[in-house]
C-alpha atoms as a PDB file:
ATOM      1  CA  UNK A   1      85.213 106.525 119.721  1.00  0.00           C
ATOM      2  CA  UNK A   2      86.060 110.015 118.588  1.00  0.00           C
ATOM      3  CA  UNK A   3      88.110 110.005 115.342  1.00  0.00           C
ATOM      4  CA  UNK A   4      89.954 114.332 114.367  1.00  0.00           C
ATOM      5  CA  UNK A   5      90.975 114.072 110.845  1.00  0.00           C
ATOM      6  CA  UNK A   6      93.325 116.515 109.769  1.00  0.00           C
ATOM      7  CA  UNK A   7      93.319 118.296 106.706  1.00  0.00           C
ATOM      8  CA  UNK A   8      96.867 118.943 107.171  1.00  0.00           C
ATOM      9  CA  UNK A   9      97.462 115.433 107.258  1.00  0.00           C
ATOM     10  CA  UNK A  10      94.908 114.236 105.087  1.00  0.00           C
ATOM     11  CA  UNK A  11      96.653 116.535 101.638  1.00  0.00           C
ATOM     12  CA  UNK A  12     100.221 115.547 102.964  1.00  0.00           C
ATOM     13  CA  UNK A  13     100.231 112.840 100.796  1.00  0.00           C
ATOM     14  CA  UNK A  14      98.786 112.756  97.265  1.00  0.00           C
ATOM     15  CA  UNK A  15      95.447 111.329  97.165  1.00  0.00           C
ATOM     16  CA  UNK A  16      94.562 107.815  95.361  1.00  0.00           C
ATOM     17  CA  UNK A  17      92.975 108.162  92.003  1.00  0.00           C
ATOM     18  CA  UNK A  18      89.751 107.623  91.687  1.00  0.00           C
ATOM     19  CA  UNK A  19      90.508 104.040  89.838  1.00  0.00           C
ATOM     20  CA  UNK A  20      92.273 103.521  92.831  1.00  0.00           C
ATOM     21  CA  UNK A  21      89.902 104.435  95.572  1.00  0.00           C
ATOM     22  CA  UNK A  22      87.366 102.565  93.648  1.00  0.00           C
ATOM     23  CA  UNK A  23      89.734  99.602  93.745  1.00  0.00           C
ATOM     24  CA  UNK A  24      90.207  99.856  97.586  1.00  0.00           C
ATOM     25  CA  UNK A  25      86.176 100.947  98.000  1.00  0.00           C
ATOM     26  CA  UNK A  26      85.650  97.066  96.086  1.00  0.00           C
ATOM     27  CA  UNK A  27      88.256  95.604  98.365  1.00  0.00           C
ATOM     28  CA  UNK A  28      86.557  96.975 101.612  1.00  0.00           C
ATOM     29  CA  UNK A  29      83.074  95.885 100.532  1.00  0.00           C
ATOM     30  CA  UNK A  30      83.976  92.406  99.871  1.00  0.00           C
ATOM     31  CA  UNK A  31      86.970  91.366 102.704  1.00  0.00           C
ATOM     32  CA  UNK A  32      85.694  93.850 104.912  1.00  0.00           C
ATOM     33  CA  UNK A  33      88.892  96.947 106.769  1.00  0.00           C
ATOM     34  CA  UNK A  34      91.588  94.594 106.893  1.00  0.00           C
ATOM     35  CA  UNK A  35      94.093  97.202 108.284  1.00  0.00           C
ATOM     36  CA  UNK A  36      93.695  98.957 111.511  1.00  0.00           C
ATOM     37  CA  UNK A  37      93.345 102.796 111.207  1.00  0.00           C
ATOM     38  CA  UNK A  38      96.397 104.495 112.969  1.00  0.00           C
ATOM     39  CA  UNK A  39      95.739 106.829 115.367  1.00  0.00           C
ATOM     40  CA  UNK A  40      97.786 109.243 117.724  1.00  0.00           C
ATOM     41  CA  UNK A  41      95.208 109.928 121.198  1.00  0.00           C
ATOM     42  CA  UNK A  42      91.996 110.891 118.721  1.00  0.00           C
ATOM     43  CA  UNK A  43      94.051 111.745 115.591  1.00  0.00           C
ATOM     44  CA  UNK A  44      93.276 110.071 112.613  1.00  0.00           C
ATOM     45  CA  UNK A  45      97.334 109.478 110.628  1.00  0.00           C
ATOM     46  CA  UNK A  46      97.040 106.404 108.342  1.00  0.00           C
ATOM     47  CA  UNK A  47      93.796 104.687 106.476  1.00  0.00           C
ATOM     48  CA  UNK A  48      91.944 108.379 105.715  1.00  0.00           C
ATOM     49  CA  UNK A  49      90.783 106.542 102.419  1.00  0.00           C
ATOM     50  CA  UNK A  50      89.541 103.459 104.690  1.00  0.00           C
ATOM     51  CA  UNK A  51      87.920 105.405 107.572  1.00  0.00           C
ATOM     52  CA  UNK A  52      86.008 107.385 105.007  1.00  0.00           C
ATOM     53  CA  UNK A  53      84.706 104.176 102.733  1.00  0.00           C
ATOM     54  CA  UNK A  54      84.030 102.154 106.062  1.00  0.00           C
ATOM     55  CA  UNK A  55      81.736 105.430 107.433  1.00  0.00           C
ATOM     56  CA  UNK A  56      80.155 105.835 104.261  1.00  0.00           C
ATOM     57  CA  UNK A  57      79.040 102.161 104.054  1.00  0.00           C
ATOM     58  CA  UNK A  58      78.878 101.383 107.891  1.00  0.00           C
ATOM     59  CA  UNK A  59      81.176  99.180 107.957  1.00  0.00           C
ATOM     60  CA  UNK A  60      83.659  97.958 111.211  1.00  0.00           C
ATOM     61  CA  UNK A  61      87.161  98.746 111.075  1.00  0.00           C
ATOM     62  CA  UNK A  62      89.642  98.447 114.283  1.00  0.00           C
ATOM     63  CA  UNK A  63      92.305 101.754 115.577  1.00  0.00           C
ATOM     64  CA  UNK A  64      95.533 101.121 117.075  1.00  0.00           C
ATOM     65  CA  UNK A  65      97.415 103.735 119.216  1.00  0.00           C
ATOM     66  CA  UNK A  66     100.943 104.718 118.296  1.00  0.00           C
ATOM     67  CA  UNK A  67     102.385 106.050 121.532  1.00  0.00           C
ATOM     68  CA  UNK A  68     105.949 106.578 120.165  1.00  0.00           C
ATOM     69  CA  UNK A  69     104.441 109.907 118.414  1.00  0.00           C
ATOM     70  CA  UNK A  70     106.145 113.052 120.281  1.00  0.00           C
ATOM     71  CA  UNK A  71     104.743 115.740 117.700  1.00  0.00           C
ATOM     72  CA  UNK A  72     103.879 116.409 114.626  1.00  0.00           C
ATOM     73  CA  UNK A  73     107.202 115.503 113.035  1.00  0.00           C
ATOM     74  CA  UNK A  74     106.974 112.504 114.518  1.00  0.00           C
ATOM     75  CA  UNK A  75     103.702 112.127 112.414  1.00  0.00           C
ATOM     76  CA  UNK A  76     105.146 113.715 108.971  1.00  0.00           C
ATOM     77  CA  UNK A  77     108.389 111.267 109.145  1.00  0.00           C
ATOM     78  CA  UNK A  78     105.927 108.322 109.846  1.00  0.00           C
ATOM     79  CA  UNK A  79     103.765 108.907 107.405  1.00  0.00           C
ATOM     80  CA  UNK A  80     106.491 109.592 104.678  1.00  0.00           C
ATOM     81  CA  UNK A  81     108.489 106.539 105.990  1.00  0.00           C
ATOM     82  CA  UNK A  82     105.174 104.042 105.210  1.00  0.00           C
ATOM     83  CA  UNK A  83     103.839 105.817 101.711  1.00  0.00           C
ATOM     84  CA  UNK A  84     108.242 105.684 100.904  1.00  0.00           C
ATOM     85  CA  UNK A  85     107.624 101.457 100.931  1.00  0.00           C
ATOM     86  CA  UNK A  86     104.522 101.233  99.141  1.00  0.00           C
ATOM     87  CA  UNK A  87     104.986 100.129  95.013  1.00  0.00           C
ATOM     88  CA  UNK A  88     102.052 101.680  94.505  1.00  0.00           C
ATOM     89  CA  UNK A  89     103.725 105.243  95.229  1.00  0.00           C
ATOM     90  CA  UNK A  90     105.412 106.457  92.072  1.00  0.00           C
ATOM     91  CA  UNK A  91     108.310 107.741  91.652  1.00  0.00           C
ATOM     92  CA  UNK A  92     107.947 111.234  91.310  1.00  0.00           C
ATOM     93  CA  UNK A  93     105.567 111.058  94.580  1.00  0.00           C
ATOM     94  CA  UNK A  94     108.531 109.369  96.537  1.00  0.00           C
ATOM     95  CA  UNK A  95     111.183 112.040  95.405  1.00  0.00           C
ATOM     96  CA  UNK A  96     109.179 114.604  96.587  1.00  0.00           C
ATOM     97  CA  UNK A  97     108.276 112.730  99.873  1.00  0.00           C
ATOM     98  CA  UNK A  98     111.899 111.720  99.922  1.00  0.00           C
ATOM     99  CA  UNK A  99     112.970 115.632  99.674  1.00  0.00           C
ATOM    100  CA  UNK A 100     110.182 116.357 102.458  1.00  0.00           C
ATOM    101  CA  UNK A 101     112.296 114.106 105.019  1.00  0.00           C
ATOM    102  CA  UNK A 102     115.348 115.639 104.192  1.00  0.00           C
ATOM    103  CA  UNK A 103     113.930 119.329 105.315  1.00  0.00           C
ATOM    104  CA  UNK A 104     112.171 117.809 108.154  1.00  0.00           C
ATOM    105  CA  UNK A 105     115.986 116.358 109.283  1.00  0.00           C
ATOM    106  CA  UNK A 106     117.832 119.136 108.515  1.00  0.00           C
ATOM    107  CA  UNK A 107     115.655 121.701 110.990  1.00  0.00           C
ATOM    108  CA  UNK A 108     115.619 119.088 113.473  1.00  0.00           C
ATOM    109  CA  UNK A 109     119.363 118.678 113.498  1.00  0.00           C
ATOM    110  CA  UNK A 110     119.961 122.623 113.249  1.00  0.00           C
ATOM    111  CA  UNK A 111     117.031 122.668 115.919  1.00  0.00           C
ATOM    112  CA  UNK A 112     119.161 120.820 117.776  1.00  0.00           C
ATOM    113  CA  UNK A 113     122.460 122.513 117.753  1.00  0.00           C
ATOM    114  CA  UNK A 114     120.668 125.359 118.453  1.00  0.00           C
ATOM    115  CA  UNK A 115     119.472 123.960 121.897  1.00  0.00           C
ATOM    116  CA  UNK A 116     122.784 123.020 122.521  1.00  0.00           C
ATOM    117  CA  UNK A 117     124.283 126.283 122.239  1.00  0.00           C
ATOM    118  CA  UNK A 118     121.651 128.018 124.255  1.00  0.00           C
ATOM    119  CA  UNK A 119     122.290 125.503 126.992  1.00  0.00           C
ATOM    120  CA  UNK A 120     125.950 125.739 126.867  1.00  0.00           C
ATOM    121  CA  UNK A 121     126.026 129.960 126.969  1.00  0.00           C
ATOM    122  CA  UNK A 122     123.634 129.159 130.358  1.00  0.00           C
ATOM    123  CA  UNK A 123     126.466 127.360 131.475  1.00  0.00           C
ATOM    124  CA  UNK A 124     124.569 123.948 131.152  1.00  0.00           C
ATOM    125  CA  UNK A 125     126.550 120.724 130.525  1.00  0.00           C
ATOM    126  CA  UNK A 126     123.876 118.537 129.918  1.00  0.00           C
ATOM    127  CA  UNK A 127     123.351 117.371 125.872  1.00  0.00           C
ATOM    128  CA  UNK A 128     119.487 117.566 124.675  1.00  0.00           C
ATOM    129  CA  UNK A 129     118.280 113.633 124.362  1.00  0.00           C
ATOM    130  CA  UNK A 130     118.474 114.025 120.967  1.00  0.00           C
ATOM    131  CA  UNK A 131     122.259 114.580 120.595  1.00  0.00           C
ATOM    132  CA  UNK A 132     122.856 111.906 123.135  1.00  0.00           C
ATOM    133  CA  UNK A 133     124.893 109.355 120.755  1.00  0.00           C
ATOM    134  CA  UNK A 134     121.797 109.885 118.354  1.00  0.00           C
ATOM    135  CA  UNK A 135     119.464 107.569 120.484  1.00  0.00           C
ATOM    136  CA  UNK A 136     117.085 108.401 123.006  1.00  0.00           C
ATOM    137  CA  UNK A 137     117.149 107.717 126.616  1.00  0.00           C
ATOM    138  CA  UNK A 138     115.701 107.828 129.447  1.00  0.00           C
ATOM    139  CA  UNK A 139     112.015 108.693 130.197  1.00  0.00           C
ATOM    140  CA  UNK A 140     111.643 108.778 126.010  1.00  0.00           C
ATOM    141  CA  UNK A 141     113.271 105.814 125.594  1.00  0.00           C
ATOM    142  CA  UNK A 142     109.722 104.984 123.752  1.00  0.00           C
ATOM    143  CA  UNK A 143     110.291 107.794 121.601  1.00  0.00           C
ATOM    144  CA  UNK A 144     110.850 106.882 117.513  1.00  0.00           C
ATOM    145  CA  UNK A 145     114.442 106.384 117.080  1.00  0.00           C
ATOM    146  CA  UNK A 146     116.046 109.636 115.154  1.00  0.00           C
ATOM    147  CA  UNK A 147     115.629 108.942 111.088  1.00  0.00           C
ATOM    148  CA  UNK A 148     118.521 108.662 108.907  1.00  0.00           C
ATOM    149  CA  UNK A 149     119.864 111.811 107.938  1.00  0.00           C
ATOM    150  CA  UNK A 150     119.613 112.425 104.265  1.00  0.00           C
ATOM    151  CA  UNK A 151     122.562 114.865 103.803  1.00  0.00           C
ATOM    152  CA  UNK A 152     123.158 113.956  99.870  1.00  0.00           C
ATOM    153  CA  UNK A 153     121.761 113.101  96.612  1.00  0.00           C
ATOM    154  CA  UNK A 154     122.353 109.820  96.851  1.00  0.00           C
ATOM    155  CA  UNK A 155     121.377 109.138  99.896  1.00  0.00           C
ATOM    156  CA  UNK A 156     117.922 110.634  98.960  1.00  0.00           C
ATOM    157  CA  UNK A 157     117.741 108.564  96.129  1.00  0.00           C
ATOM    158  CA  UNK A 158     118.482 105.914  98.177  1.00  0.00           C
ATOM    159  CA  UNK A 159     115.591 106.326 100.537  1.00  0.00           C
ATOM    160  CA  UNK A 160     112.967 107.324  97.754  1.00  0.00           C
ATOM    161  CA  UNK A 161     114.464 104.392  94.881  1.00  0.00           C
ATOM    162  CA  UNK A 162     115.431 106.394  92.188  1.00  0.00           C
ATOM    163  CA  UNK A 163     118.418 107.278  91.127  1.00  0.00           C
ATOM    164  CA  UNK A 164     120.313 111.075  91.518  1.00  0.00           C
ATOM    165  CA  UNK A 165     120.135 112.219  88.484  1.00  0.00           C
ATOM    166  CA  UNK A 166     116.238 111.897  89.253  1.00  0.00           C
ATOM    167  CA  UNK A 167     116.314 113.358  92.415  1.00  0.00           C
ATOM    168  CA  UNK A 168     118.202 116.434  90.200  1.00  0.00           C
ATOM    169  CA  UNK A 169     115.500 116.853  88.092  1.00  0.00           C
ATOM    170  CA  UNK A 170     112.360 116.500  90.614  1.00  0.00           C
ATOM    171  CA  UNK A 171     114.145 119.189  92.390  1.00  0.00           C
ATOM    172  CA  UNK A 172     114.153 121.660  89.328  1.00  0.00           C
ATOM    173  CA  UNK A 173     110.558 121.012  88.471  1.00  0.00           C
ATOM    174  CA  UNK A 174     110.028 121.691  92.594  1.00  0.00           C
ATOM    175  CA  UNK A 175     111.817 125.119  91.870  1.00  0.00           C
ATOM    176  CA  UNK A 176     110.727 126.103  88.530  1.00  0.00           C
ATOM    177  CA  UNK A 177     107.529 124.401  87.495  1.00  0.00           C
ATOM    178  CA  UNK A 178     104.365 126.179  86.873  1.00  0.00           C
ATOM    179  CA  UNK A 179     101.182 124.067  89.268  1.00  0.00           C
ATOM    180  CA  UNK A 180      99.973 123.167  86.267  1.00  0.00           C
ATOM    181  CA  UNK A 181     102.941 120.962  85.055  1.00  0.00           C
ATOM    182  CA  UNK A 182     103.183 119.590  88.392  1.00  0.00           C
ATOM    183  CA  UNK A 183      99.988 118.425  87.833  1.00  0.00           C
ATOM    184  CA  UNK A 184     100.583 116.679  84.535  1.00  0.00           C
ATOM    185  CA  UNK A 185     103.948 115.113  86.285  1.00  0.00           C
ATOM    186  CA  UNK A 186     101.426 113.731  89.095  1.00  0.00           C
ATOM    187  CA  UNK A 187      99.156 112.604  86.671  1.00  0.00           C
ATOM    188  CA  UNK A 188     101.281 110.444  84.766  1.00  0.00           C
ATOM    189  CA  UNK A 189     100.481 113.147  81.264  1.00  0.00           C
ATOM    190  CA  UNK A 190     104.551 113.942  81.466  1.00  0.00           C
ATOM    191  CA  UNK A 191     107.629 111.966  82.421  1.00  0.00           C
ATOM    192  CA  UNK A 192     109.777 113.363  85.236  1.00  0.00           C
ATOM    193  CA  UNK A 193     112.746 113.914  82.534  1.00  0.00           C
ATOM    194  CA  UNK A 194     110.468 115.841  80.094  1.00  0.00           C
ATOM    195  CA  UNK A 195     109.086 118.354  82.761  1.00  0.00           C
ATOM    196  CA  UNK A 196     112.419 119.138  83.972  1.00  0.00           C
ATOM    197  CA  UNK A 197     113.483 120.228  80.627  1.00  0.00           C
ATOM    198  CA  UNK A 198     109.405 122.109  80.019  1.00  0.00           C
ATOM    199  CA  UNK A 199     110.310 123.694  83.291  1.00  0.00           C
ATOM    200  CA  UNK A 200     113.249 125.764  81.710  1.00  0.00           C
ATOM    201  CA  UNK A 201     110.594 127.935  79.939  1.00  0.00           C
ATOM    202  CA  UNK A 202     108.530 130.664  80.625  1.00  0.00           C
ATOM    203  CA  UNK A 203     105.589 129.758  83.306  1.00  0.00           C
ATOM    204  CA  UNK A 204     102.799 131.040  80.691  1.00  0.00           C
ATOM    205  CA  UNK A 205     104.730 128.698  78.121  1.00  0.00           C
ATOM    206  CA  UNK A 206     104.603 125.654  80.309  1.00  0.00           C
ATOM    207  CA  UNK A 207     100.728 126.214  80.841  1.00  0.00           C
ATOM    208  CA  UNK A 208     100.434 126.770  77.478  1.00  0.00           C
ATOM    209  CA  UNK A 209     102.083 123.294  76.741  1.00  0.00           C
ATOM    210  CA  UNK A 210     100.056 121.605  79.313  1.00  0.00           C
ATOM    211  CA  UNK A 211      97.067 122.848  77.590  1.00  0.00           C
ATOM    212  CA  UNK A 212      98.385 121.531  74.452  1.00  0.00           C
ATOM    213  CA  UNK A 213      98.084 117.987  75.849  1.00  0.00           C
ATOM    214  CA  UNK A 214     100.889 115.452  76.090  1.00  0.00           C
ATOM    215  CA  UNK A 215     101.948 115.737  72.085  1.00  0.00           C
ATOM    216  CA  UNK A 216     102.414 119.434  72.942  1.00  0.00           C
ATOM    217  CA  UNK A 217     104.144 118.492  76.347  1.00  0.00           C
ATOM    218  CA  UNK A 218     106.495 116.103  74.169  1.00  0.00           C
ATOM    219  CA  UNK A 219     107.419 118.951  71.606  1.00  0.00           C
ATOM    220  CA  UNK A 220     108.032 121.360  74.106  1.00  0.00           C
ATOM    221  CA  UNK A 221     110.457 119.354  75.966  1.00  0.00           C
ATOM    222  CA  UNK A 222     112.230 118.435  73.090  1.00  0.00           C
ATOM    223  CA  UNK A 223     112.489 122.240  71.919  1.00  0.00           C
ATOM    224  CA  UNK A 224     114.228 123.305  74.862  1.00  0.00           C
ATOM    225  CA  UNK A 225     116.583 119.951  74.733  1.00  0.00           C
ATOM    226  CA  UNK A 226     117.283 121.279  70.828  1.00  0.00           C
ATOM    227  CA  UNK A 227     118.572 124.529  72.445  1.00  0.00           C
ATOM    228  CA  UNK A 228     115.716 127.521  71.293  1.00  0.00           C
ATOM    229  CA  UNK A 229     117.941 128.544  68.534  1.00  0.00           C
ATOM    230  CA  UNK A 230     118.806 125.236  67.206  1.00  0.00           C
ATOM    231  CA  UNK A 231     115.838 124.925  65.004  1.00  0.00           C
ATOM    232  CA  UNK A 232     115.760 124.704  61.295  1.00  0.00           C
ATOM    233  CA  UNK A 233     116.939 127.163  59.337  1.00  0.00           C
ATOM    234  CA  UNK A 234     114.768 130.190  57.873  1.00  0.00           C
ATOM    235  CA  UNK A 235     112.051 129.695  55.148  1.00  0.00           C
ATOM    236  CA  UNK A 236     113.285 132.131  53.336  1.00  0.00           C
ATOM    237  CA  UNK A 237     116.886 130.110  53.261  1.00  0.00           C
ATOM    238  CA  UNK A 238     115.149 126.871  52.778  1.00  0.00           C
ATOM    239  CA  UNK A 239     113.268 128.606  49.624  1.00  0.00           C
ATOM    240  CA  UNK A 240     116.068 129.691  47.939  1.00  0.00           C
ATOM    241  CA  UNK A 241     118.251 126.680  48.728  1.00  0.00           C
ATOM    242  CA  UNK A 242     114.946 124.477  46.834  1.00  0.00           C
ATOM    243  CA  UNK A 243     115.856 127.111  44.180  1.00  0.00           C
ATOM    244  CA  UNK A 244     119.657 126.591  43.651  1.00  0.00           C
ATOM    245  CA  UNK A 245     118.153 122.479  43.803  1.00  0.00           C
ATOM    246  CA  UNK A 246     120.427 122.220  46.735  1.00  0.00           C
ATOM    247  CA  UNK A 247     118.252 119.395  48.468  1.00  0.00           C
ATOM    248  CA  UNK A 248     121.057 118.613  51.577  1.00  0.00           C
ATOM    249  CA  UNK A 249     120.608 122.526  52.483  1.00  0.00           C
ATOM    250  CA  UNK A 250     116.879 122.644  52.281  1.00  0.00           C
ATOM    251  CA  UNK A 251     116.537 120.515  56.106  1.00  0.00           C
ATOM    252  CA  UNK A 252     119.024 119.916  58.551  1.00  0.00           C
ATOM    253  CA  UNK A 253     120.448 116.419  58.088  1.00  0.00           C
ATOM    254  CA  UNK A 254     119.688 114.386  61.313  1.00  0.00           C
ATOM    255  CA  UNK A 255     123.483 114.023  62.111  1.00  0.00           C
ATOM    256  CA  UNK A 256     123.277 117.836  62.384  1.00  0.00           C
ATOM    257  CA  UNK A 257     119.898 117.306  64.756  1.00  0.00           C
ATOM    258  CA  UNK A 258     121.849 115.127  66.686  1.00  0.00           C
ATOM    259  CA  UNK A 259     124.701 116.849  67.436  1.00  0.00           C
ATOM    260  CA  UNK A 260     123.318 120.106  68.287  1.00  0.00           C
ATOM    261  CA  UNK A 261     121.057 117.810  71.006  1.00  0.00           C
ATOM    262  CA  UNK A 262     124.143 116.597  72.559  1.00  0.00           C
ATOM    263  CA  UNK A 263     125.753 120.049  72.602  1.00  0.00           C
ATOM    264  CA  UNK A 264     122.303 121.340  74.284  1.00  0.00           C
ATOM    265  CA  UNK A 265     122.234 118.490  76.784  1.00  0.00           C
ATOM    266  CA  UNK A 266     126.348 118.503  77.426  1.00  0.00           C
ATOM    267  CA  UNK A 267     125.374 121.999  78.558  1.00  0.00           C
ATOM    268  CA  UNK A 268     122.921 121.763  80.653  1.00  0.00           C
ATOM    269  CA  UNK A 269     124.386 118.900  82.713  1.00  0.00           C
ATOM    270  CA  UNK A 270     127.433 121.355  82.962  1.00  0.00           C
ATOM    271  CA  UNK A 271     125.558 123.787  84.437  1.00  0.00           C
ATOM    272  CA  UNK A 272     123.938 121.337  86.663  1.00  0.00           C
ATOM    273  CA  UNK A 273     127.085 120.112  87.700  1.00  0.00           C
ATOM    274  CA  UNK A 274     128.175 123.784  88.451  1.00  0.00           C
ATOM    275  CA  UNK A 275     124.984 124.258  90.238  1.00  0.00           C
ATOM    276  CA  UNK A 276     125.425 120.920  92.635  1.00  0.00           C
ATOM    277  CA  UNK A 277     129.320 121.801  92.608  1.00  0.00           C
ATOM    278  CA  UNK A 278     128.318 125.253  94.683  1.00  0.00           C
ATOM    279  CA  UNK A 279     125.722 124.077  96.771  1.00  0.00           C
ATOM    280  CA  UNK A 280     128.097 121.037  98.093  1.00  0.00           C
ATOM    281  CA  UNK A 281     130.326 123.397  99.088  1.00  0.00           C
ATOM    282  CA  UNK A 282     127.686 125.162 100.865  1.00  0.00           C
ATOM    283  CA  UNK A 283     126.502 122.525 102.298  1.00  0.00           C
ATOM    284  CA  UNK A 284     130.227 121.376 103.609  1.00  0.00           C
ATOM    285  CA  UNK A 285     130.994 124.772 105.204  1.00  0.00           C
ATOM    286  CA  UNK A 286     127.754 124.489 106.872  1.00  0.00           C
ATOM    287  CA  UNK A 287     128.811 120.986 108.343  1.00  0.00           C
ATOM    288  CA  UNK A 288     132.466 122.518 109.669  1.00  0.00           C
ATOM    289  CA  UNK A 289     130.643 125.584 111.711  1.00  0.00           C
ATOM    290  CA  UNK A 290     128.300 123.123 113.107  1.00  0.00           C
ATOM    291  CA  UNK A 291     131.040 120.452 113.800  1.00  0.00           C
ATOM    292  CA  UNK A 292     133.395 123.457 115.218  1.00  0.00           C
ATOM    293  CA  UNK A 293     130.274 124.956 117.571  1.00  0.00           C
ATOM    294  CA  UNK A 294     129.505 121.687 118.520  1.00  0.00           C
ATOM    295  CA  UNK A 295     133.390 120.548 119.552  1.00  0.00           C
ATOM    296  CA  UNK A 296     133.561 123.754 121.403  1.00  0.00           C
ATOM    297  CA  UNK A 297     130.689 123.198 123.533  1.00  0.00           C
ATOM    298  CA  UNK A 298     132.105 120.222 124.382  1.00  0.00           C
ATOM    299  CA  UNK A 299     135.058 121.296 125.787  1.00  0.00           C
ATOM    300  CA  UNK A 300     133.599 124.254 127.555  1.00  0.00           C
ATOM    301  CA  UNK A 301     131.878 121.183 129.799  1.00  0.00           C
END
């Protein structure tokens, strides 16, 4: 049997650790491939990790055929659908995979529309199979049935088991994150919160903090919740106020600490807000033009 594997689809999902492939390479070499390899015609899509511990070892493993693969999308939704179940998957790794479906939806359904209009300005009246009440018919009735549309935040965090306000912050460290702190996200060196906040600086300062190590990650995030400027005051201050023997003027006092972090993180969750608050509405106008093409199509058959 002739086995492709993909390097597209072997990096689409983040590869096992080496404790964990040396987990799974004990497994295999004492139960044996318990799990078929998945396989679309000569494809390799799920048990990479297996097919390459049972080649290197010689040992028998058994393929099964998923005929309800149409394309490559097909594949990517699959795949992201089955790593989106496993516990082992955390939870930064299903927010991404999570925000991967939601792209993969949204062209399909604009895809889609598309189609529609082209066939309706050739005078066509017949709908694509894919717009047909959502569920295919027909010749494809085989075909996977269309995924859930993911067309908020919650229903993302839904899907990858987090909650929003996650989902908010995986998507800033998508935008703004140097590699490098991705890395130490993926890693486990960095909690999802923290990088979000590291990702506000400077790319050279986030390498710099990931070269630091994790005590430097730690500071760095908690500088930028402080607010940049909401440091201690100057030496020189500090020096004089030891002078005058004013002790309560030499340091902040910690109620001071604490209210200039609140202040810090009352504004940035306003400016998220303001952020999500503009890209909703986006995101709603875009929803009306489709909804008024798509009504006008209709009546036009």
């Amino acid at each position: 049997m002739n086995i492709t594997v993909l390097d597209e689809l072997r990096a689409y999902i983040d590869p096992l650790t080496p404790e964990e492939h040396q987990a799974l390479e004990r497994s295999i070499l004492a139960e044996g491939c318990r799990d078929a390899l998945v396989l679309w015609g000569e494809i390799l899509v799920d048990g990479h990790n297996r097919y390459g511990i049972c080649q290197k070892h010689g040992i028998p493993f058994q393929t099964v055929q998923n005929p309800r693969f149409k394309s490559m999308e097909d594949v990517h939704l699959w795949m992201i659908d089955q790593h989106l179940g496993r516990r082992s998957v955390s939870d930064f790794q299903r927010g991404i995979l999570a925000l991967r479906k939601k792209e993969i939806v949204a062209a399909r359904a604009k895809e889609a529309v598309a189609r529609l209009a082209e066939a309706g300005s050739a005078g066509a009246v017949e709908f694509p199979p894919d717009l047909a009440d959502g569920l295919p018919t027909g010749p494809d009735s085989s075909a996977l049935p269309p995924p859930e549309p993911l067309t908020s935040r919650e229903a993302i965090a839904k899907a990858a088991r987090i909650s929003s306000n996650t989902v908010v912050q995986i998507e800033k460290i998508q935008k703004s994150a140097a590699p490098e702190l991705v890395e130490a996200v993926k890693a486990g060196t960095i909690s999802i919160n923290a990088a979000a906040a590291v990702a506000s600086l400077a790319p050279e300062e986030q390498i710099a903090a990931v070269a630091g190590g994790k005590k430097e990650l730690q500071q760095a995030a908690k500088r930028v919740r402080e607010g940049k400027n909401g440091g201690r005051a100057p030496k020189a201050a500090e020096a004089g106020a030891e002078a005058a023997g004013d002790a309560g003027s030499a340091e902040e006092s910690a109620s001071d600490a604490d209210l200039r972090n609140r202040e810090t993180q009352l504004k940035l969750l306003q400016d998220t807000v303001a952020e999500l608050t503009a890209e909703n509405k986006q995101l709603k106008d875009e929803v009306l033009r489709l909804k008024d093409q798509l009504a006008l199509l209709q009546q036009q058959q």
